[in-house]
Protein backbone atom coordinates (compact mmCIF):
# COMPACT_ATOMS: atom_id res chain seq x y z
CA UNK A 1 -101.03 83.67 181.20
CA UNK A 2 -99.11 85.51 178.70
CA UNK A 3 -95.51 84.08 177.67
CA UNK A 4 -93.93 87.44 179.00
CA UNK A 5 -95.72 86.68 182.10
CA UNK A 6 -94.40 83.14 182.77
CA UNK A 7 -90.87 84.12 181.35
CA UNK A 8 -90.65 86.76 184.07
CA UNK A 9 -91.80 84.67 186.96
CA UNK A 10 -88.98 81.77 185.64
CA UNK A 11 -86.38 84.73 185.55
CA UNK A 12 -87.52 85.65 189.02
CA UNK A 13 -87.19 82.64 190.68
CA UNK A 14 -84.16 81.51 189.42
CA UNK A 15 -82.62 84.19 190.46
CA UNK A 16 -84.03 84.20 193.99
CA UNK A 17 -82.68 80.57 193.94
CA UNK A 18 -79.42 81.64 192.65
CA UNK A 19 -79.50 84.33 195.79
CA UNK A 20 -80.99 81.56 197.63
CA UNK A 21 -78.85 81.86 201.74
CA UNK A 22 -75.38 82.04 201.73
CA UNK A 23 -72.92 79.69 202.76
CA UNK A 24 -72.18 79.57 206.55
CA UNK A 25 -68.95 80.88 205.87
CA UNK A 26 -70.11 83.34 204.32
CA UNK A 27 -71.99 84.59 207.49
CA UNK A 28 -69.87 83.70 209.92
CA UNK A 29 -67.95 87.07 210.73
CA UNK A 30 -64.20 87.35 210.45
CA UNK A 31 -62.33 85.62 213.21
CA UNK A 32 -60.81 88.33 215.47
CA UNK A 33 -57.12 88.72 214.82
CA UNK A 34 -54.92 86.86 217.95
CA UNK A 35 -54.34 88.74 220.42
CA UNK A 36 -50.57 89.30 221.15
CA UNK A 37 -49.64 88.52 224.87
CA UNK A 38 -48.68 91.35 227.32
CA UNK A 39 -45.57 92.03 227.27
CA UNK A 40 -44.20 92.12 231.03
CA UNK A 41 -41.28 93.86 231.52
CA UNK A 42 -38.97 95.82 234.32
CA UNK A 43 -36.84 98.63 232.47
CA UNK A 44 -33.60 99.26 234.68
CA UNK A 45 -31.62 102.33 233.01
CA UNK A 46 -28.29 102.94 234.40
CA UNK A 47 -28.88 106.56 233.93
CA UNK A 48 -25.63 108.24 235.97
CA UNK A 49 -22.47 107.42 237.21
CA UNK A 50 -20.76 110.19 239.19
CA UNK A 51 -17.85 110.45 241.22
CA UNK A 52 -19.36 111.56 245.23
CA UNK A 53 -17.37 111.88 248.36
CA UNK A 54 -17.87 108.12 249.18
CA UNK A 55 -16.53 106.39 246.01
CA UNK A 56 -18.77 106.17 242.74
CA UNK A 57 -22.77 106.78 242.77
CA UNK A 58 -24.74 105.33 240.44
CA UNK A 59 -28.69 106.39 239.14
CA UNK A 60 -30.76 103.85 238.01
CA UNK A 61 -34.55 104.96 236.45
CA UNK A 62 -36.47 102.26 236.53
CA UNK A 63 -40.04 101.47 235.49
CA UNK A 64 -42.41 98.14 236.58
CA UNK A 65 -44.51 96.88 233.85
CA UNK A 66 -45.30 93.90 235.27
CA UNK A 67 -48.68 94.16 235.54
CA UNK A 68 -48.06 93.79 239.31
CA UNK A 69 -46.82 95.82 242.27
CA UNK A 70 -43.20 94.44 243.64
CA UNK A 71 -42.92 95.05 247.11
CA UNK A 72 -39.08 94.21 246.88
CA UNK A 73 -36.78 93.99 243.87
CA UNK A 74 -33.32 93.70 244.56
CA UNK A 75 -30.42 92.48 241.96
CA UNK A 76 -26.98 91.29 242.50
CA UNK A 77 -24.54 93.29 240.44
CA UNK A 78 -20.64 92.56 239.36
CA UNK A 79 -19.00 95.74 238.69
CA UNK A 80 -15.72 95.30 236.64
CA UNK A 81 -12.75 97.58 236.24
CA UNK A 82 -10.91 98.98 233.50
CA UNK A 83 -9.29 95.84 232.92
CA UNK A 84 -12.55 93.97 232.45
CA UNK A 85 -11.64 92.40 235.88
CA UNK A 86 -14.67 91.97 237.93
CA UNK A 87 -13.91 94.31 241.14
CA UNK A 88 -16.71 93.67 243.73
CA UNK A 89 -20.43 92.05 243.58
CA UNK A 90 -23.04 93.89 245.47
CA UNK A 91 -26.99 93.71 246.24
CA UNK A 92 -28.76 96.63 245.20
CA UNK A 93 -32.23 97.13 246.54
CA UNK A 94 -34.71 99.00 245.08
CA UNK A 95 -37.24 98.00 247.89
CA UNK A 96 -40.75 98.91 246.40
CA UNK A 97 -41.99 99.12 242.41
CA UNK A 98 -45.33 99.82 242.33
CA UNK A 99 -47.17 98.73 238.54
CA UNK A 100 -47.15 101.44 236.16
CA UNK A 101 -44.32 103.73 237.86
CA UNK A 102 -41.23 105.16 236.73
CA UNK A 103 -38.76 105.58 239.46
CA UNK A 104 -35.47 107.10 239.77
CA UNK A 105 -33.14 106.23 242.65
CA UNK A 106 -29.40 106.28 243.65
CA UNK A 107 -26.80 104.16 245.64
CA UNK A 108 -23.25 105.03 246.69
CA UNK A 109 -20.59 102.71 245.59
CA UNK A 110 -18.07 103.06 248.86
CA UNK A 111 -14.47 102.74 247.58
CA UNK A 112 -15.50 102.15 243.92
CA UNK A 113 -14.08 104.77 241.06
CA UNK A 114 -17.03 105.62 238.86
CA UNK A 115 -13.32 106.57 236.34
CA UNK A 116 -12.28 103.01 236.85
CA UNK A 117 -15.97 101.39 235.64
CA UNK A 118 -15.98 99.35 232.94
CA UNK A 119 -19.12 97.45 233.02
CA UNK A 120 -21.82 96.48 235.36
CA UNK A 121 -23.62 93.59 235.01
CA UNK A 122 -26.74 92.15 236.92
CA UNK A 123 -26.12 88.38 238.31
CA UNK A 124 -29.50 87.97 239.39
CA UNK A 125 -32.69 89.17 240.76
CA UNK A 126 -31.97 88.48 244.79
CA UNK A 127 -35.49 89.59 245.90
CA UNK A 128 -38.55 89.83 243.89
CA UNK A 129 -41.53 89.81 245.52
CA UNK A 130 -45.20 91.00 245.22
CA UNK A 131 -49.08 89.58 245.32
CA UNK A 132 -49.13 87.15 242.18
CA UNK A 133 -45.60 87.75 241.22
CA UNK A 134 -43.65 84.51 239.66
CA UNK A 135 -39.97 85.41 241.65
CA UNK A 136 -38.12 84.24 238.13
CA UNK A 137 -40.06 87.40 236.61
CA UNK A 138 -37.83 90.28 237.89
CA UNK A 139 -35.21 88.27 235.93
CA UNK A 140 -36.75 87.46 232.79
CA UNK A 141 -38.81 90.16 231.85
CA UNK A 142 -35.56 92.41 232.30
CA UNK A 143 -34.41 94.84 229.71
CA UNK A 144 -31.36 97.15 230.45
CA UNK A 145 -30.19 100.15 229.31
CA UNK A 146 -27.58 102.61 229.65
CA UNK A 147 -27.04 106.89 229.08
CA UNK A 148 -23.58 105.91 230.13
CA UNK A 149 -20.03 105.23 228.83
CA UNK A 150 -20.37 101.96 231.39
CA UNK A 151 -21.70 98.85 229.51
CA UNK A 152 -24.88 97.61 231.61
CA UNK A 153 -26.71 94.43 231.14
CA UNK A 154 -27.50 90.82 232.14
């Protein structure tokens, strides 16, 4: 065999050697990036506050991302006054939320002066229920907002 001959074969096979398999970790694919828990949450927007002919209405829009329908959801409020005095606490009920919805809906304040409103605040979730639902949910995945001059929050 000529000496070009062999030389070529050794050059051959030590590079197939040096190609030789990879390293397993060099195989293995990427590990898929965690994935980031849902985030569950129940929007409450105090949207309105308008004077009507029995005291002070206020308009909520709401939306249930939950991942679950609520059958109830209600939520003791404090309303406070001008003064930052707390004035009255009341139960609103928003009765049903199905998953995925935005809802708007209204309830008149009898007596209250929407003029007078300083802040509302929600006390706690009174009712929350639905197939599968934790109760302590309507509570803690709860983010408030306001398009009002009235402070609104937990």
């Amino acid at each position: 065999m000529p000496r070009s001959t062999t030389l070529l074969r050794l050059l051959t096979s030590a590079l197939a050697m040096s190609l030789g398999p990879a390293p397993a970790w060099a195989q293995s694919a990427p590990a898929p990036a965690p994935m980031q828990a849902q985030v569950q949450t129940l929007s409450l927007e105090l949207n309105a506050a308008q004077p009507s002919d029995k005291g002070c209405r206020l308009t909520f829009v709401v939306n249930n991302a939950l991942g679950a329908d609520l059958s109830k959801a209600a939520f003791e409020i404090a309303l406070f006054n001008e003064a930052g005095v707390v004035d009255r606490l009341t139960v609103l009920d928003f009765k049903d939320l199905p998953a995925g919805k935005t809802k708007a809906t209204r309830f008149d304040l009898a007596g209250a002066d929407c003029d007078k409103l300083s802040r509302v605040l929600i006390n706690s979730a009174t009712e929350c229920a639905g197939t599968g639902i934790e109760p302590a949910i309507c509570m803690r995945g709860l983010k408030t907002s306001t398009k009002t001059g009235i402070a609104f929050g937990v």
